[in-house]
C-alpha atoms as a PDB file:
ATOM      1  CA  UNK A   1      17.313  14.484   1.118  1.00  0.00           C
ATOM      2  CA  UNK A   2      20.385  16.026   3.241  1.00  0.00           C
ATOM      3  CA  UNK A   3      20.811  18.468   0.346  1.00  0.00           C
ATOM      4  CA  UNK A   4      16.991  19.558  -0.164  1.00  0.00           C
ATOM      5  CA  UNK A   5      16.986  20.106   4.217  1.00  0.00           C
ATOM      6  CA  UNK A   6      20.305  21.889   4.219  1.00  0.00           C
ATOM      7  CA  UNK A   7      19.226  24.306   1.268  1.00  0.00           C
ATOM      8  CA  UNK A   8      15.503  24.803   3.290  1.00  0.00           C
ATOM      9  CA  UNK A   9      17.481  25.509   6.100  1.00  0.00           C
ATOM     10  CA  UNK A  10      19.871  28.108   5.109  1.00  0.00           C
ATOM     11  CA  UNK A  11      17.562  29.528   3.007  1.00  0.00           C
ATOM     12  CA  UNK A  12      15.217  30.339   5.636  1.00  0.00           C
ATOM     13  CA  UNK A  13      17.955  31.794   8.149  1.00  0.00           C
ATOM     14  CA  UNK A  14      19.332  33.867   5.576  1.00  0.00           C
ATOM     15  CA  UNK A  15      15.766  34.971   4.967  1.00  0.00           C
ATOM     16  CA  UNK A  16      15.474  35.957   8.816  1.00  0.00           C
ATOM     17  CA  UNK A  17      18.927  37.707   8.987  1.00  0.00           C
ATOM     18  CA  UNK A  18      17.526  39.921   5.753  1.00  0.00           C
ATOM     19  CA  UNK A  19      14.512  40.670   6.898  1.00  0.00           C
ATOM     20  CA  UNK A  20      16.158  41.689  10.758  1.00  0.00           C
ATOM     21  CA  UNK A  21      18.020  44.072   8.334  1.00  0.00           C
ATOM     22  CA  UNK A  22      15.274  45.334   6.906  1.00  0.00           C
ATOM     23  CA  UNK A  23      13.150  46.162  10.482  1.00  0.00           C
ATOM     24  CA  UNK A  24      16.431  47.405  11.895  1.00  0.00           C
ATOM     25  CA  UNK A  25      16.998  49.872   8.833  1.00  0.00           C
ATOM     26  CA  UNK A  26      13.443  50.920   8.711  1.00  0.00           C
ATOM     27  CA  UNK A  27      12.911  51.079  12.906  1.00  0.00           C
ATOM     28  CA  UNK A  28      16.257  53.030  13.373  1.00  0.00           C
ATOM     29  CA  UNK A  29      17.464  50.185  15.770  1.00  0.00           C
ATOM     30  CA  UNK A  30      21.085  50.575  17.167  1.00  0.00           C
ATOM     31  CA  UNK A  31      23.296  47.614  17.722  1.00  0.00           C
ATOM     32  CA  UNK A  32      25.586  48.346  20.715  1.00  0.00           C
ATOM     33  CA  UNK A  33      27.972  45.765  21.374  1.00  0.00           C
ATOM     34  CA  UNK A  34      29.940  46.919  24.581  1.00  0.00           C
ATOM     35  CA  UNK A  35      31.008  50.972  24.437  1.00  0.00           C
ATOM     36  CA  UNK A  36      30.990  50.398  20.070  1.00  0.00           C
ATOM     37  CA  UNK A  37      27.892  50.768  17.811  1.00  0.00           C
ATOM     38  CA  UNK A  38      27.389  49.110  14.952  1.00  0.00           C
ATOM     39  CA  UNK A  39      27.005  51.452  11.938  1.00  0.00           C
ATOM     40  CA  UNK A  40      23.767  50.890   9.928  1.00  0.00           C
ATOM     41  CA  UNK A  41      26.028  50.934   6.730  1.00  0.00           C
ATOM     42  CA  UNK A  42      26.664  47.054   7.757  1.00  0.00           C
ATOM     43  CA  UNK A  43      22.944  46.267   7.169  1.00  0.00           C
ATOM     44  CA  UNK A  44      22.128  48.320   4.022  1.00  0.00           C
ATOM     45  CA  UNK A  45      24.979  45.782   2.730  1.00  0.00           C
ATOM     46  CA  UNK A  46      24.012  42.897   4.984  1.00  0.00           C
ATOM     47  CA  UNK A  47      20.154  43.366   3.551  1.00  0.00           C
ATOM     48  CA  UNK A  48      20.747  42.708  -0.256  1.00  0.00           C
ATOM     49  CA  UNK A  49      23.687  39.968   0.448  1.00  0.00           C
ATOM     50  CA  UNK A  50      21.745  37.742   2.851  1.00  0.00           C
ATOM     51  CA  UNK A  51      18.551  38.415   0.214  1.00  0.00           C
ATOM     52  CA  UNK A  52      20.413  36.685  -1.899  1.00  0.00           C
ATOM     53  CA  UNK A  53      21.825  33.867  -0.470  1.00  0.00           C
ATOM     54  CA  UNK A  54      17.951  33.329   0.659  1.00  0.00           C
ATOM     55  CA  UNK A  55      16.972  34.079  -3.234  1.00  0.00           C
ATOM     56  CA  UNK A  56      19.948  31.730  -3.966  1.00  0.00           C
ATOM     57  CA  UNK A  57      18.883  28.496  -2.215  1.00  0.00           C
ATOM     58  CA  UNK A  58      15.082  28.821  -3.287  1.00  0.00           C
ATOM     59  CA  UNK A  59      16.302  28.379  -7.011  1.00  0.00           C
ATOM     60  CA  UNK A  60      18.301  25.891  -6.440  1.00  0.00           C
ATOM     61  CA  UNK A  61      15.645  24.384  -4.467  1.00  0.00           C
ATOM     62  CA  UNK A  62      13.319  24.816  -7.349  1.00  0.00           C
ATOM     63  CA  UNK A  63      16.063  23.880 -10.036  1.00  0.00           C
ATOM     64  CA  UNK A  64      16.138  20.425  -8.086  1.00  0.00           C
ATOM     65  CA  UNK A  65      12.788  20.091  -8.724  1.00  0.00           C
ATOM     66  CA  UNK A  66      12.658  20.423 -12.576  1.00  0.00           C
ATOM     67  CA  UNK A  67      12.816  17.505 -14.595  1.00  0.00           C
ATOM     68  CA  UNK A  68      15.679  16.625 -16.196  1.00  0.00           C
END
């Protein structure tokens, strides 16, 4: 059961962090943390990683599921 909640759960925050990628790449939002801005190359590579890790922990979510 710990495994099944741990994989829901980082599934769906990885799932949230791509999709804040997404909106910030396709709503131009800046990222200022004190006087430095965070370049938007960071999310065109943070978008596809964190997709995956989401994509990641839905198979083996569904792989747990299959009978053996």
């Amino acid at each position: 059961m710990a495994r099944k909640l741990y994989l829901i759960f980082s599934g769906f925050v990885f799932l949230m962090v791509a999709i804040l990628h997404l909106v910030r790449l396709v709503e131009h939002w800046p990222i200022v943390v004190g006087t430095t801005t965070i370049p938007y190359a960071l999310s065109y590579v943070g978008l596809p990683v964190s997709a995956t890790y989401c994509a990641w922990a839905i198979w083996l979510l569904a792989r747990d599921r299959l009978p053996r």
